[in-house]
C-alpha atoms as a PDB file:
ATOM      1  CA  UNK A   1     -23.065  20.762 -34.444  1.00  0.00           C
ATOM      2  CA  UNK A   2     -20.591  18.856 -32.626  1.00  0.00           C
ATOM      3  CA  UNK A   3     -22.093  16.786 -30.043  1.00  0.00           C
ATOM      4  CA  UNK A   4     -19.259  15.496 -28.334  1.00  0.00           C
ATOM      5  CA  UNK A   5     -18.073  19.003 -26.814  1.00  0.00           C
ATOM      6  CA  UNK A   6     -21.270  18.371 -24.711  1.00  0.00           C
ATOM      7  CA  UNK A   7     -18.629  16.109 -22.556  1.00  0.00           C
ATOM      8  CA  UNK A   8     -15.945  18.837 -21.959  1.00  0.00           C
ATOM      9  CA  UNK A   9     -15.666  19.357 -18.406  1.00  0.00           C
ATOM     10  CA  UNK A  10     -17.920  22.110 -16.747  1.00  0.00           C
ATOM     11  CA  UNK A  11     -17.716  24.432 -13.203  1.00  0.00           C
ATOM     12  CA  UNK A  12     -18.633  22.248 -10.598  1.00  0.00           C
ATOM     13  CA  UNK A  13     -19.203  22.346  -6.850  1.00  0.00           C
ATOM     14  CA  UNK A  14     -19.026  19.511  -4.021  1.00  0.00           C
ATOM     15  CA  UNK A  15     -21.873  18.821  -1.597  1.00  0.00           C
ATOM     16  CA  UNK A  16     -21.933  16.020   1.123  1.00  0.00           C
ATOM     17  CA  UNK A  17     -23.606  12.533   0.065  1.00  0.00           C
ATOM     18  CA  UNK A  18     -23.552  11.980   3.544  1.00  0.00           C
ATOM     19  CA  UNK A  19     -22.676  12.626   6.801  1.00  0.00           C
ATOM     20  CA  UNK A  20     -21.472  10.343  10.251  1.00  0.00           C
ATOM     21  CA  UNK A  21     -20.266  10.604  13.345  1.00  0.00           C
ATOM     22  CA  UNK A  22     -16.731   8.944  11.544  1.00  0.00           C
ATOM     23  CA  UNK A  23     -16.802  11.405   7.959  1.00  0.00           C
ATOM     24  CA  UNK A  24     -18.778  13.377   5.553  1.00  0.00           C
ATOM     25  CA  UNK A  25     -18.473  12.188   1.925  1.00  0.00           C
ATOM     26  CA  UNK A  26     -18.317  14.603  -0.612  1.00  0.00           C
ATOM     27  CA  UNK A  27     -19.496  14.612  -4.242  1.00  0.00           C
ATOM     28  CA  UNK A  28     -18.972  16.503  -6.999  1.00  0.00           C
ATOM     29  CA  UNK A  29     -22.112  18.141  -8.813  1.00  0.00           C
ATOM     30  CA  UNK A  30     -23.421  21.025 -11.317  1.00  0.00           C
ATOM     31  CA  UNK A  31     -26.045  23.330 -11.657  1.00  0.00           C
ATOM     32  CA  UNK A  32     -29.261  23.114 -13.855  1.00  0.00           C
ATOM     33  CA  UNK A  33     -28.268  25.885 -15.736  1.00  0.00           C
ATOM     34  CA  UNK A  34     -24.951  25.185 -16.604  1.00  0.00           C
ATOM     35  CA  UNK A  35     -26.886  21.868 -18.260  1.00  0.00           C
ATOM     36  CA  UNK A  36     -28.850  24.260 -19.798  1.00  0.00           C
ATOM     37  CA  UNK A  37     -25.999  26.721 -20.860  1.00  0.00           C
ATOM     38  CA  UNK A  38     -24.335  23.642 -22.920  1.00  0.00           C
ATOM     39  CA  UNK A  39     -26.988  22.851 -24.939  1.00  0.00           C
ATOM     40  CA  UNK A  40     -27.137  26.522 -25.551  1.00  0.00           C
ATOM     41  CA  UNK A  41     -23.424  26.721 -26.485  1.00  0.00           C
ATOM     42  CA  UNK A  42     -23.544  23.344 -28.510  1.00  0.00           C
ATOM     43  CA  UNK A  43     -26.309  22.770 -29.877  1.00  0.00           C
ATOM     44  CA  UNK A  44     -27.739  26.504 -30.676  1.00  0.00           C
ATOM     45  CA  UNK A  45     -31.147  27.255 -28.071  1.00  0.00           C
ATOM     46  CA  UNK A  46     -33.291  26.481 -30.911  1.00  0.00           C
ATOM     47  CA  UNK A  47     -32.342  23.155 -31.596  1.00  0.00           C
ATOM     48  CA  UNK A  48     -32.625  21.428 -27.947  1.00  0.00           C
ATOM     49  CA  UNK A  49     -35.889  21.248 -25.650  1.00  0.00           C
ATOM     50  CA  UNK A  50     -37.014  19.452 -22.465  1.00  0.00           C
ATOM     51  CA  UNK A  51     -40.069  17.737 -21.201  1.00  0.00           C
ATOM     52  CA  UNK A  52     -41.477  16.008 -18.232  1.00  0.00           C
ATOM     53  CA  UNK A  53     -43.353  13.246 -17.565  1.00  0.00           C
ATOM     54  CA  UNK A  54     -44.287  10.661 -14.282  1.00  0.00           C
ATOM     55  CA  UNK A  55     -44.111   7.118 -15.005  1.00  0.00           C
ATOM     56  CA  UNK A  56     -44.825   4.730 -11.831  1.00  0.00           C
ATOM     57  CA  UNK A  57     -44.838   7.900  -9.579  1.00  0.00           C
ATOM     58  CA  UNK A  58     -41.326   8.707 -10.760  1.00  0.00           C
ATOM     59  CA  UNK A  59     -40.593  11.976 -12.297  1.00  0.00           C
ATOM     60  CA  UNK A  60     -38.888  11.776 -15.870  1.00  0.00           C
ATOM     61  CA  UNK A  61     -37.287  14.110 -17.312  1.00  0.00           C
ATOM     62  CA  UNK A  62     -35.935  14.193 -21.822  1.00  0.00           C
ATOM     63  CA  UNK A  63     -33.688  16.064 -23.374  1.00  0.00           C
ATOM     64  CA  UNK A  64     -34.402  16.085 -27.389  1.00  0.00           C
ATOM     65  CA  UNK A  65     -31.782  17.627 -30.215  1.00  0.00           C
ATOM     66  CA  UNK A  66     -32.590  18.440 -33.273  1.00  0.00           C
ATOM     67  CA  UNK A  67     -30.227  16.577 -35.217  1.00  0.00           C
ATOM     68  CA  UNK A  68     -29.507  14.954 -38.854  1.00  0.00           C
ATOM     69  CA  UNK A  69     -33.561  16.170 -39.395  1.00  0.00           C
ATOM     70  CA  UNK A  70     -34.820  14.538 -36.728  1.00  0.00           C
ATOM     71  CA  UNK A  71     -35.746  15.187 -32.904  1.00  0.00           C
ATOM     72  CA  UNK A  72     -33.540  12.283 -30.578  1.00  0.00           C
ATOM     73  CA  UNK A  73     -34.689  11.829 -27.088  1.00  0.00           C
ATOM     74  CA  UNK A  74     -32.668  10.885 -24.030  1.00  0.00           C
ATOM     75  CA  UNK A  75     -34.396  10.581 -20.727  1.00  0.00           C
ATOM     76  CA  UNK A  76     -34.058   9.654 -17.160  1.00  0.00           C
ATOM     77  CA  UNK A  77     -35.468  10.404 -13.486  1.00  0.00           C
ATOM     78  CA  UNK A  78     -34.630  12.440 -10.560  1.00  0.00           C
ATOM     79  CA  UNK A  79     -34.920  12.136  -6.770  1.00  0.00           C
ATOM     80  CA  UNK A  80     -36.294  14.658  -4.271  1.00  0.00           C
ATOM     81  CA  UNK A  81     -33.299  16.650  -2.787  1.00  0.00           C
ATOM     82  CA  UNK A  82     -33.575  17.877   0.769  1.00  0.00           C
ATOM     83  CA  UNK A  83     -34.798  21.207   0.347  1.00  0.00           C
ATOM     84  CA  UNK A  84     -37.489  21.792  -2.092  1.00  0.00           C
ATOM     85  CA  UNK A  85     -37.938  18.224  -2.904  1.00  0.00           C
ATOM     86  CA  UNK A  86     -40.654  18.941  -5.908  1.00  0.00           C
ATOM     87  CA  UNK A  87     -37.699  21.777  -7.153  1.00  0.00           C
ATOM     88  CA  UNK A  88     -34.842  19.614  -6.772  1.00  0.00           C
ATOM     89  CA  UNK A  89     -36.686  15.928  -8.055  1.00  0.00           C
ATOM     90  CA  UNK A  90     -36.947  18.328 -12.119  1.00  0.00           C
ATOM     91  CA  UNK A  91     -33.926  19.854 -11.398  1.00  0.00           C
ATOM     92  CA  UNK A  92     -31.685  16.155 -10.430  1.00  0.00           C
ATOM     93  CA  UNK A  93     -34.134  14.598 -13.548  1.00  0.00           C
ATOM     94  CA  UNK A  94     -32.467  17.500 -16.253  1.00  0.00           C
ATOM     95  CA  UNK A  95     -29.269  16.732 -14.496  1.00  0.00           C
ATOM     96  CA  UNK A  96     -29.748  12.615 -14.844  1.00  0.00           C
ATOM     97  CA  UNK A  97     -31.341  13.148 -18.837  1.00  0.00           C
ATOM     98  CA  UNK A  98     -27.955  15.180 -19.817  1.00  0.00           C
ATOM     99  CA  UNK A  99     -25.574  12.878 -18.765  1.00  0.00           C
ATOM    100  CA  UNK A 100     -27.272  10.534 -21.247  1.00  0.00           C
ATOM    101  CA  UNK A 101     -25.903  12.951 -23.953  1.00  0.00           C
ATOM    102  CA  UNK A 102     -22.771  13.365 -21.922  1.00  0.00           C
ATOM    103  CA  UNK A 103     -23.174  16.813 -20.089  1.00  0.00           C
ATOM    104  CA  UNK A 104     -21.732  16.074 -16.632  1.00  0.00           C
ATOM    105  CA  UNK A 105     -20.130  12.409 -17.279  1.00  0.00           C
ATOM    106  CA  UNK A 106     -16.646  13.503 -16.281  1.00  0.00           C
ATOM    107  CA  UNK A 107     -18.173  13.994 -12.834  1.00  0.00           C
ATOM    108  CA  UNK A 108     -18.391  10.120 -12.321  1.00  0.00           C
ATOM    109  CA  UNK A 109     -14.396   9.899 -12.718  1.00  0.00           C
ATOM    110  CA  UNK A 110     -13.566  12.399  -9.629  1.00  0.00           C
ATOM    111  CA  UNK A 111     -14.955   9.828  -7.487  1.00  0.00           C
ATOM    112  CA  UNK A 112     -15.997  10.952  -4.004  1.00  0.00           C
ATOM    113  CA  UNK A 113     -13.726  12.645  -1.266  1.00  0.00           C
ATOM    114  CA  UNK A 114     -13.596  11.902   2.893  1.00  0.00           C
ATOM    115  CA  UNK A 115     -13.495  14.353   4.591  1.00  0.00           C
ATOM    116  CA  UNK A 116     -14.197  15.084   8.786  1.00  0.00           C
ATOM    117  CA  UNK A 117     -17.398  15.854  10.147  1.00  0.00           C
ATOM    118  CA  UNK A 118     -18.134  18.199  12.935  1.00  0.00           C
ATOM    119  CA  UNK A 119     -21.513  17.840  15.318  1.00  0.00           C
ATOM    120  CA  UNK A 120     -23.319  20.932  15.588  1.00  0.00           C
ATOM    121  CA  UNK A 121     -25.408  21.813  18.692  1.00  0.00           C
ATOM    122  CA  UNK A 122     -28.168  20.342  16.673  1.00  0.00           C
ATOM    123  CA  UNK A 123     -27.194  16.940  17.018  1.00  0.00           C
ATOM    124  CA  UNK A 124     -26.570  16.616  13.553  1.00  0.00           C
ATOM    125  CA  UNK A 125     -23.084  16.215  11.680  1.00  0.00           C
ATOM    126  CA  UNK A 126     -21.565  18.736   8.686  1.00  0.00           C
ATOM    127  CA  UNK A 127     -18.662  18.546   6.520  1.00  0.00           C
ATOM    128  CA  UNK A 128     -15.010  19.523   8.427  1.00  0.00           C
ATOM    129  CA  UNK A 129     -11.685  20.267   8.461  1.00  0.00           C
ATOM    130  CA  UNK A 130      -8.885  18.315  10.519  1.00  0.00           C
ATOM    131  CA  UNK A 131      -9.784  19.676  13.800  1.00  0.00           C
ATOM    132  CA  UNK A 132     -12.933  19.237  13.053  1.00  0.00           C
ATOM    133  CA  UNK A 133     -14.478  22.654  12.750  1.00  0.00           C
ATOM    134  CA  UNK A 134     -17.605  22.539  10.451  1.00  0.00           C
ATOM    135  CA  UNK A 135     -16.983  24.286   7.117  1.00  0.00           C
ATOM    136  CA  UNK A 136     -19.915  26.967   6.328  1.00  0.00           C
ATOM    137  CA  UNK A 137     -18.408  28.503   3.722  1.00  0.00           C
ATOM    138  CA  UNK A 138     -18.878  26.549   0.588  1.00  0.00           C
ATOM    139  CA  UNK A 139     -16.430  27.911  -1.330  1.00  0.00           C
ATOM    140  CA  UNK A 140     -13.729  26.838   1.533  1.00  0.00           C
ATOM    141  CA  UNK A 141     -15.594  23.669   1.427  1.00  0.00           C
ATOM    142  CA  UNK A 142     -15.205  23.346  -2.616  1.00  0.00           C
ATOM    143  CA  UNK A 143     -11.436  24.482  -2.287  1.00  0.00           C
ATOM    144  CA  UNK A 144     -10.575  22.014   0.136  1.00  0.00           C
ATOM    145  CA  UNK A 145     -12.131  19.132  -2.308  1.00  0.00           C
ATOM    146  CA  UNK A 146     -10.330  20.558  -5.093  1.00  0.00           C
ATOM    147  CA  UNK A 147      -7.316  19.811  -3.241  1.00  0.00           C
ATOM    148  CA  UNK A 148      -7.747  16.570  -2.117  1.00  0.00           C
ATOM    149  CA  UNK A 149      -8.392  14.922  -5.805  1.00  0.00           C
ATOM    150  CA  UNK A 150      -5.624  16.720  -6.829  1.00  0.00           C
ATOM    151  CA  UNK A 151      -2.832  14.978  -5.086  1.00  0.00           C
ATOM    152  CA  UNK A 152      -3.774  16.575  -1.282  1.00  0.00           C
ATOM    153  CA  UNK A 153      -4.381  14.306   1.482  1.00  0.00           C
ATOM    154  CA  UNK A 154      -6.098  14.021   4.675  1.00  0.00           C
ATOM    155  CA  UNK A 155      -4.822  14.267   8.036  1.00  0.00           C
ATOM    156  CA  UNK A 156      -2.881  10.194   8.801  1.00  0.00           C
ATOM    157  CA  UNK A 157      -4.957   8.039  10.761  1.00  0.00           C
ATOM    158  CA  UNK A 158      -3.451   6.790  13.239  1.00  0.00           C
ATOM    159  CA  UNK A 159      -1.813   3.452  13.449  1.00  0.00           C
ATOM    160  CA  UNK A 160      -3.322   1.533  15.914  1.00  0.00           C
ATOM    161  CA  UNK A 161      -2.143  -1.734  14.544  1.00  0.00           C
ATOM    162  CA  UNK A 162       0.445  -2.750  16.826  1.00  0.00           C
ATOM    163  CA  UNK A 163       4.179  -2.956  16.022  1.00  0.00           C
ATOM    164  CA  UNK A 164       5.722  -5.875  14.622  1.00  0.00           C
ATOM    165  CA  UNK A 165       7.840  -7.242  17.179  1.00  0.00           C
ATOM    166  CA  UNK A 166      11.601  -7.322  15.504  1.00  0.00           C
ATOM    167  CA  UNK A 167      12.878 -10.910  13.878  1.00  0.00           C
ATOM    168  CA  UNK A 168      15.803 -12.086  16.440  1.00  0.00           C
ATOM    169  CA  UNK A 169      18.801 -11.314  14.971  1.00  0.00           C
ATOM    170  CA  UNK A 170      20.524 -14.849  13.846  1.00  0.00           C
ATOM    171  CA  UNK A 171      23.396 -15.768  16.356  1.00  0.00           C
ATOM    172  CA  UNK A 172      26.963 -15.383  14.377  1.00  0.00           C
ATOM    173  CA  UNK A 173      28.150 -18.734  13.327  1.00  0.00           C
ATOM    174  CA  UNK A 174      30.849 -20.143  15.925  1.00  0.00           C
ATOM    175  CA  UNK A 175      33.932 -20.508  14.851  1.00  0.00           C
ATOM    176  CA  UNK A 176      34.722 -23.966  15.608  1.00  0.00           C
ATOM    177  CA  UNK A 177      38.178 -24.354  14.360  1.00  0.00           C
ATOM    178  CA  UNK A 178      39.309 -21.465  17.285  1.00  0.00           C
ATOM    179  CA  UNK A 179      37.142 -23.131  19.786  1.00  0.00           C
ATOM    180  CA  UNK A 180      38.297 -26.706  18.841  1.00  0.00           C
ATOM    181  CA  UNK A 181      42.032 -24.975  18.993  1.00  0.00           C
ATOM    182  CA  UNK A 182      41.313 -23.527  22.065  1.00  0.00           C
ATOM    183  CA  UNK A 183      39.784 -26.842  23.878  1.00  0.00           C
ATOM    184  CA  UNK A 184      42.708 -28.229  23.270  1.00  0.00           C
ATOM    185  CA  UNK A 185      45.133 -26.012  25.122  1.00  0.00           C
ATOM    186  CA  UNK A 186      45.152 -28.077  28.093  1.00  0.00           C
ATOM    187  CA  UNK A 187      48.005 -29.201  30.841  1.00  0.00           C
ATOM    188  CA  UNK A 188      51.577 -29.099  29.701  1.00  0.00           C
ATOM    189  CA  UNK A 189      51.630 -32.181  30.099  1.00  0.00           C
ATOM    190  CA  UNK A 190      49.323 -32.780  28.037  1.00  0.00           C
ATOM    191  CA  UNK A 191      50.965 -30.469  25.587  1.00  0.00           C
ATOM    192  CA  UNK A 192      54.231 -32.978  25.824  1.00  0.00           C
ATOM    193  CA  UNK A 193      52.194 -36.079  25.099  1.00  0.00           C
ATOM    194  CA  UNK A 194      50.914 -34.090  21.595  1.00  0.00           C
ATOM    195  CA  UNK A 195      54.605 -32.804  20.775  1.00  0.00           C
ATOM    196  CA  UNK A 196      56.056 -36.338  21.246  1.00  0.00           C
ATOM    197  CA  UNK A 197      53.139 -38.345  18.977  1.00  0.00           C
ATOM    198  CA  UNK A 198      53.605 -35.622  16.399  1.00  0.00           C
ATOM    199  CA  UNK A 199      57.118 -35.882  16.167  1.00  0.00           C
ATOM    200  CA  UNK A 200      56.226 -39.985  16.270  1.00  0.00           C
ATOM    201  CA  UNK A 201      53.770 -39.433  13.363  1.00  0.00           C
ATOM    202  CA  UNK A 202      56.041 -37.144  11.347  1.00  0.00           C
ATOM    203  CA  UNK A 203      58.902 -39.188  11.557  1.00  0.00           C
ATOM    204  CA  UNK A 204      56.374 -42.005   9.636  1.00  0.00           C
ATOM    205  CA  UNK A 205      55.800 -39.863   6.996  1.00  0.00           C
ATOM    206  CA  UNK A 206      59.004 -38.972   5.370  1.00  0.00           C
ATOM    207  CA  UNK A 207      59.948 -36.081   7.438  1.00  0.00           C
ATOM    208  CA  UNK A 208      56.862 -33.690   6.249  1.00  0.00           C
ATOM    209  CA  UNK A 209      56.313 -30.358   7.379  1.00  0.00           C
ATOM    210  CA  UNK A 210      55.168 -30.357  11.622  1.00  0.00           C
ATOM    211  CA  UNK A 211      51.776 -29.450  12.028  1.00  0.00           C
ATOM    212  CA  UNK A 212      51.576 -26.522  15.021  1.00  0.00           C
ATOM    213  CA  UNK A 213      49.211 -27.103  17.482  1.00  0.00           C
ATOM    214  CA  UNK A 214      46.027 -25.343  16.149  1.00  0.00           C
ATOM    215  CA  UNK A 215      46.493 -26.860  13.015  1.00  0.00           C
ATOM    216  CA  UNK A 216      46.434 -30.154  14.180  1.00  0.00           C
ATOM    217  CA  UNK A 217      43.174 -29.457  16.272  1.00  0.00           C
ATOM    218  CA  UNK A 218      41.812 -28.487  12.781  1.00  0.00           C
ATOM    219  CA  UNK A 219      42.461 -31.835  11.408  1.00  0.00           C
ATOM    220  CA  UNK A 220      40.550 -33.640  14.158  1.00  0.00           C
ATOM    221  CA  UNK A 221      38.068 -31.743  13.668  1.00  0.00           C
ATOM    222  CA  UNK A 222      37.878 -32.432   9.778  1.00  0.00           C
ATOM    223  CA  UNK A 223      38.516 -35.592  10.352  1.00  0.00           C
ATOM    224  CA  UNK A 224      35.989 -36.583  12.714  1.00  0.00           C
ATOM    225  CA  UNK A 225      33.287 -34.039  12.184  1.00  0.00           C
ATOM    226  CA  UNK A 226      33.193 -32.836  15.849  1.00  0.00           C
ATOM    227  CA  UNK A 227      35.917 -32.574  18.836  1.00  0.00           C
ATOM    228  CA  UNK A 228      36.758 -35.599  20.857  1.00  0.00           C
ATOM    229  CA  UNK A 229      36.105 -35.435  24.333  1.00  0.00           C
ATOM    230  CA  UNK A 230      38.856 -34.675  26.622  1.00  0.00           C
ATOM    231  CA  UNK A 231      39.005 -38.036  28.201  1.00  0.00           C
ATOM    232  CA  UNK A 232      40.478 -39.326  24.616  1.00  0.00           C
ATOM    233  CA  UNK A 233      43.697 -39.377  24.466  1.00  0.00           C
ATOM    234  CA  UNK A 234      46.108 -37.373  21.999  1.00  0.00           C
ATOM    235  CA  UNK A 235      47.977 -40.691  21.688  1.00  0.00           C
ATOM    236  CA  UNK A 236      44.665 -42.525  20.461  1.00  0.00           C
ATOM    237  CA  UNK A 237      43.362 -38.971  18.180  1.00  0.00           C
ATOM    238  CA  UNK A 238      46.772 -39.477  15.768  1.00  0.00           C
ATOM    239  CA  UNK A 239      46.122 -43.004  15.074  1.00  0.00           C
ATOM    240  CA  UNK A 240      42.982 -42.365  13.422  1.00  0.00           C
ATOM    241  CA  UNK A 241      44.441 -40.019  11.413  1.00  0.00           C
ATOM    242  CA  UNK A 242      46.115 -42.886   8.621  1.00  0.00           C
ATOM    243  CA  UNK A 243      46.671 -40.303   5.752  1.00  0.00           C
ATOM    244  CA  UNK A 244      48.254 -37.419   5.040  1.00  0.00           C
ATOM    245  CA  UNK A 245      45.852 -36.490   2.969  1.00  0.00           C
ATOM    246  CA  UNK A 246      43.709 -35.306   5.901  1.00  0.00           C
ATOM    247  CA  UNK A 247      46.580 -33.219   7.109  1.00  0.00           C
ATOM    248  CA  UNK A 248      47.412 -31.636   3.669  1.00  0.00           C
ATOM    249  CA  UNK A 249      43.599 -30.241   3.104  1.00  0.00           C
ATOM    250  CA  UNK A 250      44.340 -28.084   6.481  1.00  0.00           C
ATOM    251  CA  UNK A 251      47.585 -26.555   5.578  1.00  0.00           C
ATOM    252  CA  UNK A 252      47.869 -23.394   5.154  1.00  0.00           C
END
């Protein structure tokens, strides 16, 4: 006798734990008699029997074996079903003893599905399908929970959370050497008092290469961090500028 093949998996059905206004949520279940079938199968109908007893007004139910010479007993109780409660209190309490011994204890790991519900002109609510029409036919009803614990999912809720507004995009760096070159396109004559101090400034430095105008906007603006306002002079701009050094990190 090999007691574990009492947990292989058995035909099961789904029912509804309960049911709301929001869902109906399903559970998976068996029948007395497959219970009853097992212990057949597995343990030979000779060597099993059952027995009932109520302790503190609840209704218990054991399983015994007959097994290494012996009788072992597993118990446990039931609660009254909806219809038949008398009926379906013995019939949960079998169900409840033989998962003690294993018969049915894959039925924990299916979990329990959501599914719809449907009102009926009774007032009260029954299992249903996305548009919620109320499933009668249980083996539509089992199919559909089948489905769902196998990898099939429910109609989306809908997402009423609303939208993240979007991150403002960052602003492209400015290119301050063009707009430094650029602020310093001014009059011509302007122009001629820059061309005659560079000339002034080369001719102090050994006859070095002549900055062009853009380039020498660059400089001031390595030099001193930001642009000088326009109000300072050209003149007064190359006489901070004491090294060639400044010049040379700007060529090109």
């Amino acid at each position: 006798m090999d007691l574990n093949k009492l947990k292989d998996e058995l035909d099961y059905k789904w029912k509804p734990q309960t049911c709301s206004a929001f869902n109906a949520t399903m559970v998976a279940y068996i029948d007395a008699r497959h219970v009853q079938d097992k212990l057949d199968e597995v343990c030979g109908a000779e060597n099993w029997q059952n027995k009932y007893e109520v302790i503190d007004g609840k209704l218990f139910c054991s399983i015994g074996i007959f097994c290494s010479d012996r009788w072992v007993w597993k118990s446990d109780c039931g609660t009254e079903s909806n219809m038949e409660k008398e009926k379906g209190e013995a019939s949960d309490a079998l169900k409840r003893a033989a998962v003690q011994w294993g018969i049915g204890r894959f039925l924990y790991s299916l979990g329990v599905v959501k599914l719809k519900s449907g009102k009926h002109t009774n007032g009260k609510f029954y299992p249903a399908d996305n548009n919620k029409n109320i499933i009668w036919d249980k083996a539509q009803l089992n199919a559909l929970c089948n489905t769902m614990i196998k990898g099939g999912k429910p109609a989306a809720k809908p997402n009423l959370k609303p939208k993240p507004k979007p991150k403002p995009k960052p602003k492209p760096k400015e290119n301050t050497e063009a707009k430094v070159a650029e602020s310093l396109r001014i009059t011509e004559q302007a122009f001629f008092e820059f061309e005659t101090t560079n000339q002034e400034y080369l001719a102090n430095k050994d006859g070095k290469e002549e900055f062009s105008r853009d380039r020498f906007a660059i400089a001031i603006v390595k030099h001193f961090g930001s642009l000088p306002t326009r109000a300072t002079s050209i003149q007064a701009i190359v006489e901070k500028i004491t090294t060639l050094e400044v010049a040379e990190k700007v060529k090109e």
